[in-house]
Protein backbone atom coordinates (compact mmCIF):
# COMPACT_ATOMS: atom_id res chain seq x y z
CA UNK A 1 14.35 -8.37 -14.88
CA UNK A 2 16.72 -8.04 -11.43
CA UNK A 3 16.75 -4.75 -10.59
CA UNK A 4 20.24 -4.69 -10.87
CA UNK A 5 19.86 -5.18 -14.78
CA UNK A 6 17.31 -2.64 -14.61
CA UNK A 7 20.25 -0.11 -13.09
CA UNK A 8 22.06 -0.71 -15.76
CA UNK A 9 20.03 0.44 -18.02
CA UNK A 10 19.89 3.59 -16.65
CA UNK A 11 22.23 4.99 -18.79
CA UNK A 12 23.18 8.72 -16.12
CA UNK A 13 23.15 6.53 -13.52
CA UNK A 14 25.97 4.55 -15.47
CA UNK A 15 27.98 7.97 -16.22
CA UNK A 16 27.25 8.59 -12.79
CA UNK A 17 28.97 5.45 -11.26
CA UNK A 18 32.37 5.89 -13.91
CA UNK A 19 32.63 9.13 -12.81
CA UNK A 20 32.58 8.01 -9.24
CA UNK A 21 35.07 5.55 -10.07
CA UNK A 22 37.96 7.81 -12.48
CA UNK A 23 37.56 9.89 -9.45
CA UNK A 24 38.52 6.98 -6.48
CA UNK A 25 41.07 5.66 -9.08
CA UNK A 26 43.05 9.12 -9.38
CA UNK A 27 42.81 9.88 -5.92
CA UNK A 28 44.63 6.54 -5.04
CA UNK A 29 47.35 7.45 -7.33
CA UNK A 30 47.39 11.15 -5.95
CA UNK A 31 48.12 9.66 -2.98
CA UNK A 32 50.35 6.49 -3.94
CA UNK A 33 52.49 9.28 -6.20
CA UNK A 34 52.74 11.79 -3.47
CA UNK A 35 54.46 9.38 -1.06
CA UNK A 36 57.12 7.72 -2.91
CA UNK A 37 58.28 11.10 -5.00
CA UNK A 38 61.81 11.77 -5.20
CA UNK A 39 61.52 14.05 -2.23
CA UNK A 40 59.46 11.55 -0.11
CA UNK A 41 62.59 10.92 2.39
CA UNK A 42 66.07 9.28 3.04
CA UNK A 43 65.37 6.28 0.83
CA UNK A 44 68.51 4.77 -0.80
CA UNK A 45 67.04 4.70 -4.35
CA UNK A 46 65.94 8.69 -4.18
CA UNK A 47 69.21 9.45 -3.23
CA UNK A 48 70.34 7.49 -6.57
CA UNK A 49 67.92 8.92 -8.83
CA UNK A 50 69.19 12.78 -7.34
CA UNK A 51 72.83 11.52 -8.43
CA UNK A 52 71.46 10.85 -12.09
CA UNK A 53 69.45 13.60 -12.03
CA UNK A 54 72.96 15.92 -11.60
CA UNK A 55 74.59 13.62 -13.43
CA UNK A 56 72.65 14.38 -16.45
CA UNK A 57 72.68 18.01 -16.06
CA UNK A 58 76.21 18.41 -16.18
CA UNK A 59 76.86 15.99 -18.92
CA UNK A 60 74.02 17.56 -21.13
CA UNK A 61 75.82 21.26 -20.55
CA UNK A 62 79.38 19.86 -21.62
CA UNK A 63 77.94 18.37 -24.90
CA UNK A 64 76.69 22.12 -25.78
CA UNK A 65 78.50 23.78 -28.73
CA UNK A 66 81.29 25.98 -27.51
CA UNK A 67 80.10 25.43 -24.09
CA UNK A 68 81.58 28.03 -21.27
CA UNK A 69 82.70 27.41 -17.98
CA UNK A 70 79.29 26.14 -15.91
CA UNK A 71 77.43 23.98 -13.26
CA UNK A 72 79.93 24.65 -10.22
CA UNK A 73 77.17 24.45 -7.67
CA UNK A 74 75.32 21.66 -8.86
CA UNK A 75 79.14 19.89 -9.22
CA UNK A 76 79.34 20.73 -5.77
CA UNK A 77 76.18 19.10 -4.63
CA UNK A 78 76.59 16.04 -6.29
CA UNK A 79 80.18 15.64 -5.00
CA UNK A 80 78.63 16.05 -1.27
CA UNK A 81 75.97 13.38 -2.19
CA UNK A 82 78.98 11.14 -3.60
CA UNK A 83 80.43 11.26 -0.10
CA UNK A 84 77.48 11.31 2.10
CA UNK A 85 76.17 8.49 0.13
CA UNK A 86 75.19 5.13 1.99
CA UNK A 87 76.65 2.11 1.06
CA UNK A 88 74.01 0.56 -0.81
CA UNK A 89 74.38 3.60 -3.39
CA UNK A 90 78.00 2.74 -3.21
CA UNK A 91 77.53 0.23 -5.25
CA UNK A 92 75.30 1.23 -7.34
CA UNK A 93 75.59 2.26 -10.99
CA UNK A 94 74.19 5.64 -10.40
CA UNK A 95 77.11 6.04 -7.84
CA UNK A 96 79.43 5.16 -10.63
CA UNK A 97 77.66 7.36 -13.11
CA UNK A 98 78.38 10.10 -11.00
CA UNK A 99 81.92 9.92 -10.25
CA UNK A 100 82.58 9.79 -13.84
CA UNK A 101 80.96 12.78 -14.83
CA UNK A 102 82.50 14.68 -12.02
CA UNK A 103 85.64 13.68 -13.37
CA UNK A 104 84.69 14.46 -16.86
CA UNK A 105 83.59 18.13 -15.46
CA UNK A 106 86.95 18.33 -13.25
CA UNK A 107 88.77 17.82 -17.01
CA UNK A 108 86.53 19.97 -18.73
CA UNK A 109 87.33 23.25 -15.79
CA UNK A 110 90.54 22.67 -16.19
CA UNK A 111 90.57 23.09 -20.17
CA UNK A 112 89.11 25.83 -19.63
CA UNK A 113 90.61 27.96 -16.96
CA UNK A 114 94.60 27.63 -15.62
CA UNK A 115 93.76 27.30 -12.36
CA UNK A 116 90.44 26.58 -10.47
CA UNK A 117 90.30 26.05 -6.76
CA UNK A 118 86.42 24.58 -6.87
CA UNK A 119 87.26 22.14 -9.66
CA UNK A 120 91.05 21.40 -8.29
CA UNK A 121 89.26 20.61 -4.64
CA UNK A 122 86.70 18.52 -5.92
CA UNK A 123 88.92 16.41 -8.17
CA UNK A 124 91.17 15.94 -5.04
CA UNK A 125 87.93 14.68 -3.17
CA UNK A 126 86.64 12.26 -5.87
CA UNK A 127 90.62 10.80 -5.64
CA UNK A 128 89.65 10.57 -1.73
CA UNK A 129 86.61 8.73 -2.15
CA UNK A 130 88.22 6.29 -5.29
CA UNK A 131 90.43 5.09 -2.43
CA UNK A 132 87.90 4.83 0.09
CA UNK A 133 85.18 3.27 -1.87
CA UNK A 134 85.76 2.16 -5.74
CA UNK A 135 83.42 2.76 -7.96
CA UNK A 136 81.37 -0.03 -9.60
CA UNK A 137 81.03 -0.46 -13.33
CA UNK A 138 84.58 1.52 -13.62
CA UNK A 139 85.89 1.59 -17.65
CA UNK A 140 83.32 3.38 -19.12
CA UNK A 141 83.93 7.21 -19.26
CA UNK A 142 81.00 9.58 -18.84
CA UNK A 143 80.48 12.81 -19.90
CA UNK A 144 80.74 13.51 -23.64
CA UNK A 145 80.87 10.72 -26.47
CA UNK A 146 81.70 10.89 -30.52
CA UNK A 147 78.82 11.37 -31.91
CA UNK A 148 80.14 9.60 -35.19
CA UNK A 149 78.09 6.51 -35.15
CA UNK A 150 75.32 8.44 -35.58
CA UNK A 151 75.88 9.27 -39.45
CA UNK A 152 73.09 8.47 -41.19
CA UNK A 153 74.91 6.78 -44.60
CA UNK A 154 75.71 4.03 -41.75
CA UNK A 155 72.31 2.99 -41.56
CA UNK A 156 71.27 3.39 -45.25
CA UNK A 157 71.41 0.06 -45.98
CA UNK A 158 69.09 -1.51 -43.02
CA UNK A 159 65.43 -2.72 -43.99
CA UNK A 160 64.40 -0.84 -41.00
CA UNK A 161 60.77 -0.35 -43.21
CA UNK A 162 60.53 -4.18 -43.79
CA UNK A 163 61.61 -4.84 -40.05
CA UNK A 164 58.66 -2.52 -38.41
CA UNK A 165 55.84 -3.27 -41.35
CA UNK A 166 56.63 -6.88 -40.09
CA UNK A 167 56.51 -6.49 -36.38
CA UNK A 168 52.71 -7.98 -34.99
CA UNK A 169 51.73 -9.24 -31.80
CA UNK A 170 52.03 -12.86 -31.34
CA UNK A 171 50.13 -14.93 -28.66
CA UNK A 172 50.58 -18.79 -30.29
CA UNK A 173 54.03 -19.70 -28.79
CA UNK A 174 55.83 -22.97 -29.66
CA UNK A 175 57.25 -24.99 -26.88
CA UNK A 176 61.06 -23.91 -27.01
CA UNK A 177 62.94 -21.74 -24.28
CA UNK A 178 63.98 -18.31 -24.97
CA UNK A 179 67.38 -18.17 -24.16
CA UNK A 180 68.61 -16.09 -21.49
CA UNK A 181 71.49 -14.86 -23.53
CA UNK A 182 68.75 -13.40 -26.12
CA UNK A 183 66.38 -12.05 -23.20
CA UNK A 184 69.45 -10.34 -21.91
CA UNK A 185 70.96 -8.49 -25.08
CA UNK A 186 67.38 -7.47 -25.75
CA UNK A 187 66.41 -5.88 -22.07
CA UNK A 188 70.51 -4.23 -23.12
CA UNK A 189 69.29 -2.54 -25.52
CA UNK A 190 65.94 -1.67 -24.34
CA UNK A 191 67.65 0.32 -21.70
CA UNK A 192 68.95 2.07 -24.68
CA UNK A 193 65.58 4.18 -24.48
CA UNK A 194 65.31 7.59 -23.81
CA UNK A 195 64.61 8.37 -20.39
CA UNK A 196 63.89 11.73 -18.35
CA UNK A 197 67.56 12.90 -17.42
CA UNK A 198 68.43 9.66 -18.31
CA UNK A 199 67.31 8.33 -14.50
CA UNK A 200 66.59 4.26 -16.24
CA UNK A 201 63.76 4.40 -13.88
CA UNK A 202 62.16 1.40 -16.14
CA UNK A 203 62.56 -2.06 -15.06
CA UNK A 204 61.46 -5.79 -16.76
CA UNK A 205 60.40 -8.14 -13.80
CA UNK A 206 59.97 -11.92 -15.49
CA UNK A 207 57.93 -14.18 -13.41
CA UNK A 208 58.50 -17.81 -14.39
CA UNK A 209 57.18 -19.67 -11.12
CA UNK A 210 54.12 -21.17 -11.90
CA UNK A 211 52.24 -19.37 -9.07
CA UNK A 212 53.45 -15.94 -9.86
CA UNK A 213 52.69 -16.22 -13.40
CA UNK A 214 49.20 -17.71 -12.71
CA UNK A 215 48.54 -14.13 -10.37
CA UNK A 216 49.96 -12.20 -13.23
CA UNK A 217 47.96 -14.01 -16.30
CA UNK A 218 44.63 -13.82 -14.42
CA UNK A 219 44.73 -10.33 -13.56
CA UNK A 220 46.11 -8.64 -16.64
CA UNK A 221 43.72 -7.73 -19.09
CA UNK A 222 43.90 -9.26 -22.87
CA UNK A 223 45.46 -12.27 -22.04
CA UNK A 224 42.87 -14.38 -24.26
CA UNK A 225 44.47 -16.25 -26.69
CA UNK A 226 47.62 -16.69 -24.95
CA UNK A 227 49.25 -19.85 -24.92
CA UNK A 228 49.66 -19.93 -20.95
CA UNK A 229 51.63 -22.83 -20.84
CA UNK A 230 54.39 -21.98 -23.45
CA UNK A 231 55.12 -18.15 -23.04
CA UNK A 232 57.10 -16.16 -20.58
CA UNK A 233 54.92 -13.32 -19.34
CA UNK A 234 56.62 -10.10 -17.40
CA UNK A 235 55.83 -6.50 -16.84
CA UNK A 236 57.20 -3.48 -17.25
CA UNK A 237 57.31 -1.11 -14.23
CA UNK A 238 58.67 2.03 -13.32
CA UNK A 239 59.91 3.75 -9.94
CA UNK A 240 57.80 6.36 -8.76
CA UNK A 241 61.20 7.54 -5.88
CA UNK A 242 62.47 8.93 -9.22
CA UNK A 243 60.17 11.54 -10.30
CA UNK A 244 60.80 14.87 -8.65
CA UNK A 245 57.77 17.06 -8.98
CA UNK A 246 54.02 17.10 -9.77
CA UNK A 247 54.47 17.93 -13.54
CA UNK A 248 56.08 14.63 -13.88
CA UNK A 249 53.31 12.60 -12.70
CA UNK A 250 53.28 10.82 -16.10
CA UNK A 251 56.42 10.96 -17.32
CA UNK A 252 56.60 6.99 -15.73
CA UNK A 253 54.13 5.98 -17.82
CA UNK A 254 56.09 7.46 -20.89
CA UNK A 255 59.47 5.93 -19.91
CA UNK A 256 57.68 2.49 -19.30
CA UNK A 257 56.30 2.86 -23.11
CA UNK A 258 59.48 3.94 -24.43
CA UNK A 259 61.03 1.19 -22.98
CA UNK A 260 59.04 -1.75 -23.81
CA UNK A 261 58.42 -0.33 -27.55
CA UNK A 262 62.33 -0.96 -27.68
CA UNK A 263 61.84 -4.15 -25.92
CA UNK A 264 59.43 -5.78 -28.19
CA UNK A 265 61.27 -4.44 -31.38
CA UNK A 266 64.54 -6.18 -29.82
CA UNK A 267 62.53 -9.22 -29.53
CA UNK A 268 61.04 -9.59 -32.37
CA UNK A 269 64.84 -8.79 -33.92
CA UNK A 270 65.94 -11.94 -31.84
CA UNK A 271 63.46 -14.01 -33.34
CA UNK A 272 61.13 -14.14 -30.32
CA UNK A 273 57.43 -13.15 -30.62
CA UNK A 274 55.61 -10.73 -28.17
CA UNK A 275 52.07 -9.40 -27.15
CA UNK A 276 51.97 -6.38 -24.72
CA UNK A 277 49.51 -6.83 -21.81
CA UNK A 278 47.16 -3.81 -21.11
CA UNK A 279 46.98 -3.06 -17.60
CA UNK A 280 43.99 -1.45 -16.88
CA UNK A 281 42.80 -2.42 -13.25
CA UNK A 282 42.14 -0.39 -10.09
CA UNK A 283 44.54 0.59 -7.89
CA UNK A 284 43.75 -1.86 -5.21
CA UNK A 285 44.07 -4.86 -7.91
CA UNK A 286 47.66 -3.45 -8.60
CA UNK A 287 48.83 -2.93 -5.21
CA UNK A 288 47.40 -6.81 -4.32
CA UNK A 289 49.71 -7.95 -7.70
CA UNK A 290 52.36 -5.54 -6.24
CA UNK A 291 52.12 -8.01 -3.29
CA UNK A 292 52.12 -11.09 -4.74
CA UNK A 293 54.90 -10.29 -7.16
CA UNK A 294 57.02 -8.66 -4.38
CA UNK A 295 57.68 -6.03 -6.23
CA UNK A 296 59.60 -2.66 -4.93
CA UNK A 297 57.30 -0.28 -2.69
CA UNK A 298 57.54 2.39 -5.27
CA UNK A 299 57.40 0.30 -8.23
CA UNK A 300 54.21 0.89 -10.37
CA UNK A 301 53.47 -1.59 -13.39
CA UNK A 302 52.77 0.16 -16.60
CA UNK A 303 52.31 -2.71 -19.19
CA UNK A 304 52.29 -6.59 -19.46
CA UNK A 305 54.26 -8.87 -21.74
CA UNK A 306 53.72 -12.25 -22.58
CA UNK A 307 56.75 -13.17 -24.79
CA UNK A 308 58.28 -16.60 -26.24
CA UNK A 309 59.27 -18.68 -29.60
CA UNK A 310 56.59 -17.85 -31.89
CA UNK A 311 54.57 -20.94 -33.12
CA UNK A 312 55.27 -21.90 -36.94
CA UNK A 313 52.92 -21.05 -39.37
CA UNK A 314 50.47 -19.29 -36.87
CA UNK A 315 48.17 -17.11 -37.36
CA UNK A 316 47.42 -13.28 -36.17
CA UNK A 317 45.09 -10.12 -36.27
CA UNK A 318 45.25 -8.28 -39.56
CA UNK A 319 45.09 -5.42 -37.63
CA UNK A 320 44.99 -2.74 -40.68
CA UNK A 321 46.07 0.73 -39.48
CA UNK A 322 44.54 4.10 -40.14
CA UNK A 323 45.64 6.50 -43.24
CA UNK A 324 48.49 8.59 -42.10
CA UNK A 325 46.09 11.04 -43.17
CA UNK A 326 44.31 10.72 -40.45
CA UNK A 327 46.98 11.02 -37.64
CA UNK A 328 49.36 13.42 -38.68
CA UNK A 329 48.95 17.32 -39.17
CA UNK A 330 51.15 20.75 -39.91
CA UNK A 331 49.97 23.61 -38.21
């Protein structure tokens, strides 16, 4: 026996090594976090994740019952960051997103009070900067929305039980494009996920070029049994510039799962079969795929998907789940 099979045997030694290794992996992502927080610097896409961050917090206080007269300096600050903003946040969404609410909280003051000089200046301002730079994505109206569609007896008579007892992972694809149309609508309403203060900080990045999809297939983990050839395969990543503190450190990692639970179930809806990709390698492995996938500095992949036309009559895992029992408690 080599002596390193003998090593391995050695069962501390073993515990020894992981532990060695969580520690080197969480280090690198100490360090990889750190850098690209939202505070990390004048980058164009912090300064559009700070506009949704304000932007959520005054549209979340004018959709509170009876809600009083509020949020004049953070109104204030997001109106300077409007004009201060570069021109690649110009025309952005986030930019848009902004203006809108700002208008919707200009509207809302003046409900509320006959005459306020804050509100009255900064309405005068956004009117300024409409001239000077028009918004993108204009026609929507942020701030507050009906809240009718969400009446339950309107979605009484969906098999939503049927649809998610029938949802499995497929990796058998037949040899049929996925129409672009379908893939869009779906990634539409993925976005539809929740999101911390709604930043969208989630993003789908498709690789179809042969060379790109070979990097991405030998390096994710689980791809066995997947029809190389005949599926799409993608991952999910999220922006590390948007998260603003050290208790958020996660909170990627939740919006990417949010995100690509909606994806798949929008898939699967379209008739297209799915099989989420665990990634599970070191942080070196991810920043070489980072490379070869070009993705954003600050991007961070959180999950694989290899997606396509499901082949007829294939088969799948039975994969039987626990007893509710099991998972679910009231203390």
């Amino acid at each position: 026996m080599s002596l390193k099979a003998r090593l391995k045997k050695q069962q501390g030694l073993r515990r020894a090594v992981k532990r060695a290794k969580v520690y080197k992996e969480y280090f690198a992502d100490a360090t990889f976090m750190s850098r690209h927080l939202l505070d990390g610097g004048p980058d164009p896409e912090h300064e559009q994740y700070r506009i949704m961050i304000l932007s959520h917090s005054l549209e979340k206080g004018l959709s509170y019952r009876n809600a009083r007269v509020f949020g004049r300096t953070k109104a204030e600050d997001l109106m300077a960051r409007l004009e201060k903003s570069s021109d690649t946040t110009r025309r952005s969404s986030a930019f848009s997103i902004g203006f809108e609410v700002l208008r919707s909280w200009t509207d809302f003051i003046k409900s509320r009070e006959v005459e306020d000089v804050q509100a009255a200046a900064i309405r005068g301002r956004l009117d300024a900067l409409s001239e000077d730079s028009s918004p993108v994505g204009v026609g929507f109206r942020a701030g507050v929305a009906s809240a009718a569609h969400l009446d339950a007896t309107s979605w009484g008579g969906l098999p939503f039980e049927e649809f998610v007892r029938g949802r499995h992972s497929t990796r058998r694809f037949a040899d049929s494009p996925v129409s672009d149309d379908d893939l869009q609508l779906c990634i539409e309403l993925a976005m539809r996920s929740p999101s911390a203060c709604n930043r969208q900080m989630v993003g789908l990045r498709v690789f179809d070029d042969p060379k790109s999809k070979e990097l991405l297939y030998k390096t994710l983990h689980g791809t066995g049994g997947v029809d190389f050839d005949t599926c799409r395969l993608a991952v999910v990543t999220f922006d590390a510039r948007s998260l603003d503190f050290y208790g958020e450190r996660n909170q990627g990692y939740l919006n990417a799962g949010l995100f690509a639970m909606t994806l798949v179930y929008s898939l699967q809806w379209k008739g297209i079969g799915s099989c989420l990709l665990q990634f599970g390698n070191t942080f070196a492995e991810e920043r070489t795929l980072a490379q070869g996938l070009s993705l954003q500095p600050g991007e961070r992949i959180a999950v694989g998907i290899a997606f396509g036309v499901p082949e007829p009559d294939g088969v799948v895992p039975a994969s039987i789940r626990r007893d509710v029992s099991e998972v679910f408690s009231v203390r």
